[in-house]
Protein backbone atom coordinates (compact mmCIF):
# COMPACT_ATOMS: atom_id res chain seq x y z
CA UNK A 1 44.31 101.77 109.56
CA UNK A 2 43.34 99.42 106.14
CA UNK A 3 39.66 101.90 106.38
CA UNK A 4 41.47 105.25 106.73
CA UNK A 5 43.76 104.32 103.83
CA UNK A 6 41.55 102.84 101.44
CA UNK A 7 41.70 105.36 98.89
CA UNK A 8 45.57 105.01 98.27
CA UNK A 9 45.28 101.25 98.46
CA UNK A 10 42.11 101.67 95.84
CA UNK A 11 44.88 103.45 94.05
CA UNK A 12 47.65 101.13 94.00
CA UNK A 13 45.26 98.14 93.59
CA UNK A 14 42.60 99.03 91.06
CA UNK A 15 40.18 96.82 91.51
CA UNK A 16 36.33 96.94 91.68
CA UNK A 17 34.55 98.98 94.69
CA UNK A 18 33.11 95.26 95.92
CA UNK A 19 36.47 93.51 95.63
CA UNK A 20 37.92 96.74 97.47
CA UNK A 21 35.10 95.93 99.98
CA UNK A 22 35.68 92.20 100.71
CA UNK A 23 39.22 93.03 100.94
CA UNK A 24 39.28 95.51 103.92
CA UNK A 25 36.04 94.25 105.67
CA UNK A 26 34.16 91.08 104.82
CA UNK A 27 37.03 88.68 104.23
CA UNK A 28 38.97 89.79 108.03
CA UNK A 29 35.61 89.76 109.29
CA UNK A 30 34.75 86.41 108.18
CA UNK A 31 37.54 85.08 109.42
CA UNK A 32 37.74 86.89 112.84
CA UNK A 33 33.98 84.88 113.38
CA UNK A 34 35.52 81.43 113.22
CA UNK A 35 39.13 81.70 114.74
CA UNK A 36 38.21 83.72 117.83
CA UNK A 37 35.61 82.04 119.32
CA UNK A 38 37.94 79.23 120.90
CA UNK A 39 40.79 81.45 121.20
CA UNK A 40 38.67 83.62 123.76
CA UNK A 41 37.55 80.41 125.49
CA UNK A 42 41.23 78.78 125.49
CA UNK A 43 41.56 82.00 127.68
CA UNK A 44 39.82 81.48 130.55
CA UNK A 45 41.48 78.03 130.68
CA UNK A 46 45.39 78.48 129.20
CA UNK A 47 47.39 81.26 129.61
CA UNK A 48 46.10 84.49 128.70
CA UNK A 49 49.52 86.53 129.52
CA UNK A 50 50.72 84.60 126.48
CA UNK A 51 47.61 85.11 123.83
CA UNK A 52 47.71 88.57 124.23
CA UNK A 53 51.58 88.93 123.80
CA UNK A 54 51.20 86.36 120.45
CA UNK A 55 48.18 88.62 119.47
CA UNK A 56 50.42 91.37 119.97
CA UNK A 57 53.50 89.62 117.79
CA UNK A 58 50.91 88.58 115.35
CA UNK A 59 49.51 92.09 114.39
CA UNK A 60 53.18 93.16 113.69
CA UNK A 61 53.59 90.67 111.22
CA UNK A 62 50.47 91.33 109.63
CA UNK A 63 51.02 94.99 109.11
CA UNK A 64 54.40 94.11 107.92
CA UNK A 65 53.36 91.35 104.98
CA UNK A 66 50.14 95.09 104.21
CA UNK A 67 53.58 97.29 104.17
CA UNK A 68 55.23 94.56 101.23
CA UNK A 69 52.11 93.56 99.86
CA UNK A 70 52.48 92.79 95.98
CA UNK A 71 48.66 91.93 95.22
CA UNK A 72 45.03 92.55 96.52
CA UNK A 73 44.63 88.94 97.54
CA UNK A 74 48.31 89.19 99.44
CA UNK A 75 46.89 92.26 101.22
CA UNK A 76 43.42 90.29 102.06
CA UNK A 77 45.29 87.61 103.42
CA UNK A 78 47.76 90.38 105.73
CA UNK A 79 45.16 91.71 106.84
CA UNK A 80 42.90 88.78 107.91
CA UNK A 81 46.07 88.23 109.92
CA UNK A 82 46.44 91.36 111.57
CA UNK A 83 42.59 91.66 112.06
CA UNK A 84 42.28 87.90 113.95
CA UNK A 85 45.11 88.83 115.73
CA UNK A 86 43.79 92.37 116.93
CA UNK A 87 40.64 91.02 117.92
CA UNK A 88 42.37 88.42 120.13
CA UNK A 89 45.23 90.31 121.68
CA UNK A 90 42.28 93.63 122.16
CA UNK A 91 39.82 92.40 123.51
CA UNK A 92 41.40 90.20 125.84
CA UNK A 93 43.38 92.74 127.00
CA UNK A 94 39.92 94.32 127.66
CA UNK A 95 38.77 91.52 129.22
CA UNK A 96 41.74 91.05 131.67
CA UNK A 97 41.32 94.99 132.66
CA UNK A 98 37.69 94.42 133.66
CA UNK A 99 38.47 90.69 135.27
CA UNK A 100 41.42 93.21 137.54
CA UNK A 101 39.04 95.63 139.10
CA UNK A 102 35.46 93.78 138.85
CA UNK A 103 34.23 96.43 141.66
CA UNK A 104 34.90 98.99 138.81
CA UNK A 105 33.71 97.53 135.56
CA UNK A 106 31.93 100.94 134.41
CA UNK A 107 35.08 102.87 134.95
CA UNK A 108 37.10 100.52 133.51
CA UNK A 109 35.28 100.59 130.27
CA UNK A 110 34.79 104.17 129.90
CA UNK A 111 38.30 104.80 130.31
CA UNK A 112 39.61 102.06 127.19
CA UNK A 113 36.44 103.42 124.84
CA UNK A 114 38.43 107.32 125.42
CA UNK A 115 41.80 105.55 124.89
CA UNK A 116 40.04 104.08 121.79
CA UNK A 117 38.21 107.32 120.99
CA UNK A 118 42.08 109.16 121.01
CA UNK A 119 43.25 105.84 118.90
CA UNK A 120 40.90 106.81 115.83
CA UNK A 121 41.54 110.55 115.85
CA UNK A 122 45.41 109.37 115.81
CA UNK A 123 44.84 106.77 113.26
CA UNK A 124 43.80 109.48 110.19
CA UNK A 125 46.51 111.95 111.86
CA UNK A 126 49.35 109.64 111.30
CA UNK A 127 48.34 109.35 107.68
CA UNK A 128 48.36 112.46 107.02
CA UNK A 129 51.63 113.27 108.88
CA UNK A 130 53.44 110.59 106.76
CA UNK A 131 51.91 112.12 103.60
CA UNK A 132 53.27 115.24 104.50
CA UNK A 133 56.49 113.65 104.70
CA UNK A 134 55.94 112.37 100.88
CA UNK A 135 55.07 108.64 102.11
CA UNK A 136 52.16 106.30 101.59
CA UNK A 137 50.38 103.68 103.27
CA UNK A 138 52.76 101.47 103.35
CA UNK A 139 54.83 103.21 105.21
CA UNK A 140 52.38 103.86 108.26
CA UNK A 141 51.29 100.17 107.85
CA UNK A 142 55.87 99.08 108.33
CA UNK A 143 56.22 102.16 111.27
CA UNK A 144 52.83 100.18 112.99
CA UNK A 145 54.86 96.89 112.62
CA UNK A 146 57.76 98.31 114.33
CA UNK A 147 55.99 99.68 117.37
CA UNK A 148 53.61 96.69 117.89
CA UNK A 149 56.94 94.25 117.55
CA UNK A 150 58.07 96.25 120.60
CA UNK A 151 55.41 96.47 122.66
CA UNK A 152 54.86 92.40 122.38
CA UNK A 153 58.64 91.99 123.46
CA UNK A 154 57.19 94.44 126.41
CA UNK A 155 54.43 92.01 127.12
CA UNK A 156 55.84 89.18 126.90
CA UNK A 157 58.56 90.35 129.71
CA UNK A 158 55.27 91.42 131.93
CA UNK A 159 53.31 88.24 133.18
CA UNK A 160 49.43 88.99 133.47
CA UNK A 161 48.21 88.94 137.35
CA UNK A 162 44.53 86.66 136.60
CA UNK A 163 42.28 86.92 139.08
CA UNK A 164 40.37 83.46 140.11
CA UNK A 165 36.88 82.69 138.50
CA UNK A 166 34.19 84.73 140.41
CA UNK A 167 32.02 81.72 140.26
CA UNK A 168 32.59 78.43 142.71
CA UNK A 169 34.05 75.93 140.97
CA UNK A 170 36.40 75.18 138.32
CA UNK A 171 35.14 76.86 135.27
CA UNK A 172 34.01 74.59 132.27
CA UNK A 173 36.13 74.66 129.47
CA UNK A 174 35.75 74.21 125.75
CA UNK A 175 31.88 74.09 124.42
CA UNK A 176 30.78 73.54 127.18
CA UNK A 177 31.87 77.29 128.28
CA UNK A 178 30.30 78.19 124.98
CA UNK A 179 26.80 76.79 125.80
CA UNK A 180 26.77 77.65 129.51
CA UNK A 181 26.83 81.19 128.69
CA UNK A 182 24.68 81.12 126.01
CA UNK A 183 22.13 79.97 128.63
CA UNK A 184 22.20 83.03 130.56
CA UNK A 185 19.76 85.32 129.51
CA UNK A 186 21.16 88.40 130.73
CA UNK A 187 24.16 87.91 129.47
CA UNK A 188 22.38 87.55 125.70
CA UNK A 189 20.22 90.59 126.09
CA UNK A 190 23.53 92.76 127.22
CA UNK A 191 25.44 91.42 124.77
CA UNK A 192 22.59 92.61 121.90
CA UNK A 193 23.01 95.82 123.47
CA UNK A 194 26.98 96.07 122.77
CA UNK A 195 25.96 95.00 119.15
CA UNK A 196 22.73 98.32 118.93
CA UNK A 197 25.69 100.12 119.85
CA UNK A 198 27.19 99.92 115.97
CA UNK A 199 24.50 102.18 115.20
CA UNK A 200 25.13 105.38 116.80
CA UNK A 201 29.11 105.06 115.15
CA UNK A 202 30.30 104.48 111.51
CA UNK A 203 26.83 103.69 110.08
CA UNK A 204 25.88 107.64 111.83
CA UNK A 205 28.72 109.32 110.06
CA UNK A 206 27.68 107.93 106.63
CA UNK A 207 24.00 108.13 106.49
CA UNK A 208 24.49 111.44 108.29
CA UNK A 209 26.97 112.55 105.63
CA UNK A 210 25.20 111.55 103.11
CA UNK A 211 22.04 113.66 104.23
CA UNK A 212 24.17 116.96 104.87
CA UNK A 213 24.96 116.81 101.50
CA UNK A 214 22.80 115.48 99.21
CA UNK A 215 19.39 116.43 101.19
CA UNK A 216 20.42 119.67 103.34
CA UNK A 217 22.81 120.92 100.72
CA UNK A 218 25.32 121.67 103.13
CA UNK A 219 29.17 122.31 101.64
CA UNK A 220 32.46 119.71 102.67
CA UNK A 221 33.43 122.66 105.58
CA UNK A 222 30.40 122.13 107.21
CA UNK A 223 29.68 118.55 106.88
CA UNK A 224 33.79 118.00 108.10
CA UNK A 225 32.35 119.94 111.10
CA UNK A 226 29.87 118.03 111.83
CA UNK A 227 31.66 115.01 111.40
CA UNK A 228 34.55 115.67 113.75
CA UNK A 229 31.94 117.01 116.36
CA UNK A 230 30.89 113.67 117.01
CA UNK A 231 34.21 112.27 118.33
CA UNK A 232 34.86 115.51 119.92
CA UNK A 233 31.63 114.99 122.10
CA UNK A 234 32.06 111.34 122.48
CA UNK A 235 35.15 111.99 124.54
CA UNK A 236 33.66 114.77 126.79
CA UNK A 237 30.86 112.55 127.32
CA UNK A 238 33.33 109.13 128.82
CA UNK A 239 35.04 111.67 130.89
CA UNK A 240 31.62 112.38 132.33
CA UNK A 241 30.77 108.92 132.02
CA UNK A 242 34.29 108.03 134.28
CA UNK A 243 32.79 110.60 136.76
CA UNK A 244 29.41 110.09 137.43
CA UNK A 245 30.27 106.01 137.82
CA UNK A 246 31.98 106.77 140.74
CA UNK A 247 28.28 107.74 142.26
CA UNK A 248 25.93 106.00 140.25
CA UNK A 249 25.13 102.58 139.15
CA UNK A 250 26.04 101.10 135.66
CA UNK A 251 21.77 100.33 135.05
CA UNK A 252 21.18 103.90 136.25
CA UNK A 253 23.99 105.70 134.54
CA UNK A 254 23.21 103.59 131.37
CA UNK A 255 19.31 104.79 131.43
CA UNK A 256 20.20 108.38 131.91
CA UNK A 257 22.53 108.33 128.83
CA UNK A 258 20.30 106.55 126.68
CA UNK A 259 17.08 108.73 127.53
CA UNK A 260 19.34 111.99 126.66
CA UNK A 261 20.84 110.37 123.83
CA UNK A 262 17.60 109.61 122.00
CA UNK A 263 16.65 113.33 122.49
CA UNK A 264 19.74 114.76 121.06
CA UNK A 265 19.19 112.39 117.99
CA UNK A 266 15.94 113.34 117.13
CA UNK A 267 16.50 116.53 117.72
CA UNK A 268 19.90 116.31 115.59
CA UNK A 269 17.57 114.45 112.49
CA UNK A 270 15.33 117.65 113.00
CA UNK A 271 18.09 120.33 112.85
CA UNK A 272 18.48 122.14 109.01
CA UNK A 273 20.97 125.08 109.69
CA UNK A 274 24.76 123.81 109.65
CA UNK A 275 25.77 125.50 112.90
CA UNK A 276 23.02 123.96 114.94
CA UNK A 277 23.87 120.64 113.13
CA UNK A 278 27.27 120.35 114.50
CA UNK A 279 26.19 121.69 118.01
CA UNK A 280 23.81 119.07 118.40
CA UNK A 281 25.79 116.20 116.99
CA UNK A 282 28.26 117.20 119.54
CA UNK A 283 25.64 116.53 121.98
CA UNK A 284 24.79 113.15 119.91
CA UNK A 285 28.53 112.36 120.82
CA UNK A 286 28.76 113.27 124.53
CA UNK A 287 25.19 111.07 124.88
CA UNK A 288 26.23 108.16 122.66
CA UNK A 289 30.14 107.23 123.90
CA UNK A 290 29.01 105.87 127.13
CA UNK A 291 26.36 103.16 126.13
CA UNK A 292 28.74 101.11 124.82
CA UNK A 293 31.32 100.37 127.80
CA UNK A 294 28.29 100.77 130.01
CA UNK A 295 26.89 97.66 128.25
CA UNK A 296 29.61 96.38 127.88
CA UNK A 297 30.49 96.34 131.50
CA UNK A 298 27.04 94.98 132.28
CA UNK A 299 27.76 92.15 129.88
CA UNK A 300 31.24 91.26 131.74
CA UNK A 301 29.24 91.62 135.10
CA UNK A 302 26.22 88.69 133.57
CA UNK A 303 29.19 86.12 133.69
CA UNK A 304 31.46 86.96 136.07
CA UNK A 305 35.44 85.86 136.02
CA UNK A 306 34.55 84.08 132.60
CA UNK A 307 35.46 86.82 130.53
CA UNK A 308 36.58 84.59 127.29
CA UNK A 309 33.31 83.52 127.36
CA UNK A 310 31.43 86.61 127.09
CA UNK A 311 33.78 87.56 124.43
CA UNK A 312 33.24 84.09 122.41
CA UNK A 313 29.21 84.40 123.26
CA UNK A 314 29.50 87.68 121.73
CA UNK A 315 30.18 86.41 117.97
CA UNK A 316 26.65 85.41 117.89
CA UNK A 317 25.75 88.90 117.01
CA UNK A 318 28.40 88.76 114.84
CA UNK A 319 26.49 88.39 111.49
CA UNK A 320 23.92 90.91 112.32
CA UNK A 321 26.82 93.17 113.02
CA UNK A 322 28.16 92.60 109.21
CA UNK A 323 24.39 92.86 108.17
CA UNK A 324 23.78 96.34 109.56
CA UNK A 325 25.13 98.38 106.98
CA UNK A 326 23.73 96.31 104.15
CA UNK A 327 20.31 96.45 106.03
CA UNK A 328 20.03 100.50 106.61
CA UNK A 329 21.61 101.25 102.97
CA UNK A 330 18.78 99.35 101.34
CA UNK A 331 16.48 101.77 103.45
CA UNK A 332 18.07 104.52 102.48
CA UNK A 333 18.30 103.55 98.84
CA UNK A 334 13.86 102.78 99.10
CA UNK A 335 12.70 104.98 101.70
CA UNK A 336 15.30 107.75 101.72
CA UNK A 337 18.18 108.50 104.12
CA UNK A 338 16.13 109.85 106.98
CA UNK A 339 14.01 107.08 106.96
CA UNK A 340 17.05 104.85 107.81
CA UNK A 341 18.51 107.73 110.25
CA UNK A 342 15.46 107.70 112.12
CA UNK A 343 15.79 103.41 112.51
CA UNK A 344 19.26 104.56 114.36
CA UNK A 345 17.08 105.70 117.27
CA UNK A 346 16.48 102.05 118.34
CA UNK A 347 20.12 102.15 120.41
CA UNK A 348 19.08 104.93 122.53
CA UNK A 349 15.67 102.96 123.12
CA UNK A 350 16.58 99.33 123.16
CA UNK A 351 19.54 100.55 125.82
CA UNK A 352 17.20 102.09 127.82
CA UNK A 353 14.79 99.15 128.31
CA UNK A 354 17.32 96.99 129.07
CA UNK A 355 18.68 99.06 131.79
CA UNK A 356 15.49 99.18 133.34
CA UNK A 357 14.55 95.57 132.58
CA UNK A 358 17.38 93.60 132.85
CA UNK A 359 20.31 95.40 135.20
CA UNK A 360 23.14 93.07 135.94
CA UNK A 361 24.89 95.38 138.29
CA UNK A 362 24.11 98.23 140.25
């Protein structure tokens, strides 16, 4: 929502680009690295039914203080809120979804990343429905408080059904959680996977933006077509994802997406004329959606019934996740924007050898 709308709140805060920046991204992020951590492992231990519905609450009052917010700093501080609280409340629910059907982790995942896929088209769509009603971000940021205050009333009136731990045992709580996951090696390599995937999304649309129309000369029609081809494709391709998983294994499925992913990439990279542009990077998109709840899934599957662990474990990618965008813009900026386009390639690749080298679950 803060992303989508950070023009208007450029606007009605004028502060620096940077400031702008650490506002919407690094301060949230920053935060969301040291508060979640033990909140995901308090889940496997405490209960979860309740984190998610206060994760829930939490978000509404976050978007609520954006909706009244008087300064930057007020907003920064909203919206570290909302964005702890989203990142608890999500991706436990996540968690819990995959913990409920652990014979169908693949299909599990594909189907959130489409409900997520339909979330972001909806997110830019509400905007601009509430501008053509003559109001502003604050208003989508005060309607978002009122729906997510109801659906955590909803939750909390729903107790969560938790599976028991797949493993024997009573499962280890606290640090000791922390560092027994971190010992499994699969688990590690999976979950660098899940963090290749932030390639082949954001980063994609801007470098690829950026190379439409400053290299390939190519108008704001085009490149808008281009653009929106990507999601477009990325939903065909977790339908196909949903359907093949009922046949195939998550390693195998994975491999056969990431193989015809780093074709349609390269090829993409190669492609001059607009039309063939946006055919291909709808191609990009139906190759590129899966390998992230594929990996995902295989991540879930390393550390079975311990799913606040894998999601704690997973915030050691974190800062190479907040790195990445730094990282390829200072290619672009020295080598030149297909230089750092063509460094996207390693999700495709690094995907594919670890479904072939390290499969969790087939």
């Amino acid at each position: 929502m803060s992303s989508v709308g950070a023009p208007d709140i450029h606007a009605a805060f004028p502060t620096s680009y940077a400031e702008l920046t650490g506002t919407l991204l690094l301060v949230p992020g920053l935060l969301g690295l040291l508060l979640e951590p033990p909140l995901f492992l308090l889940a496997d231990r405490w209960l979860r039914h309740w984190l998610i519905a206060g994760g829930t609450a939490a978000m509404a009052i976050g978007f609520a203080l954006c909706a009244v917010a008087p300064t930057a700093w007020w907003l920064a501080l909203a919206l570290s809120l909302a964005y702890v609280a989203s990142g608890v409340a999500i991706n436990l629910a996540q968690a819990s979804l995959v913990d409920l059907c652990p014979e169908r982790r693949a299909r599990a995942m594909a189907r959130w990343s489409l409900l997520g896929l339909l979330g972001d088209l909806g997110t830019p769509a509400l905007l601009v429905a509430l501008a053509w009603l003559g109001l502003g971000w604050r208003a989508a940021f005060a309607l978002m408080a009122a729906l997510l205050g109801a659906w955590a009333l909803l939750l909390a009136r729903r107790p969560l059904r938790r599976p028991p731990p797949a493993d024997a045992g009573e499962a280890p709580a606290g640090v000791r959680a922390l560092l027994e996951a971190l010992r499994r090696k699969q688990l590690i390599a999976w979950l660098f996977g899940m963090t290749l995937c932030d390639l082949l999304d954001e980063i994609l649309i801007v470098l690829g933006s950026l190379r439409l129309r400053d290299e390939l000369g190519v108008g704001a029609a085009w490149t808008g077509a281009v653009v929106m081809a990507y999601p477009i494709g990325g939903a065909i391709g977790i339908l196909i994802c949903e359907r093949l998983a009922r046949r195939l294994g998550p390693a195998r499925l994975l491999a056969m997406f990431a193989a015809a992913c780093g074709v349609a990439f390269v090829l993409w990279i190669a492609a001059a004329a607009p039309a063939v542009s946006a055919a291909l990077m709808l191609l990009v998109g139906v190759t590129a959606a899966p390998l992230y709840p594929l990996a995902c899934a295989q991540a879930y599957a390393a550390l079975p019934g311990r799913s606040g662990a894998v999601l704690a474990a997973g915030h050691l990618f974190t800062p190479l996740s907040l790195a990445l965008p730094f990282l390829l813009g200072m290619v672009a900026d020295r080598c030149g924007v297909v230089a750092a386009l063509l460094l996207l390639v390693a999700q495709p690749i690094g995907l594919g050898l670890l479904a072939l080298l390290a499969p969790v679950e087939e």
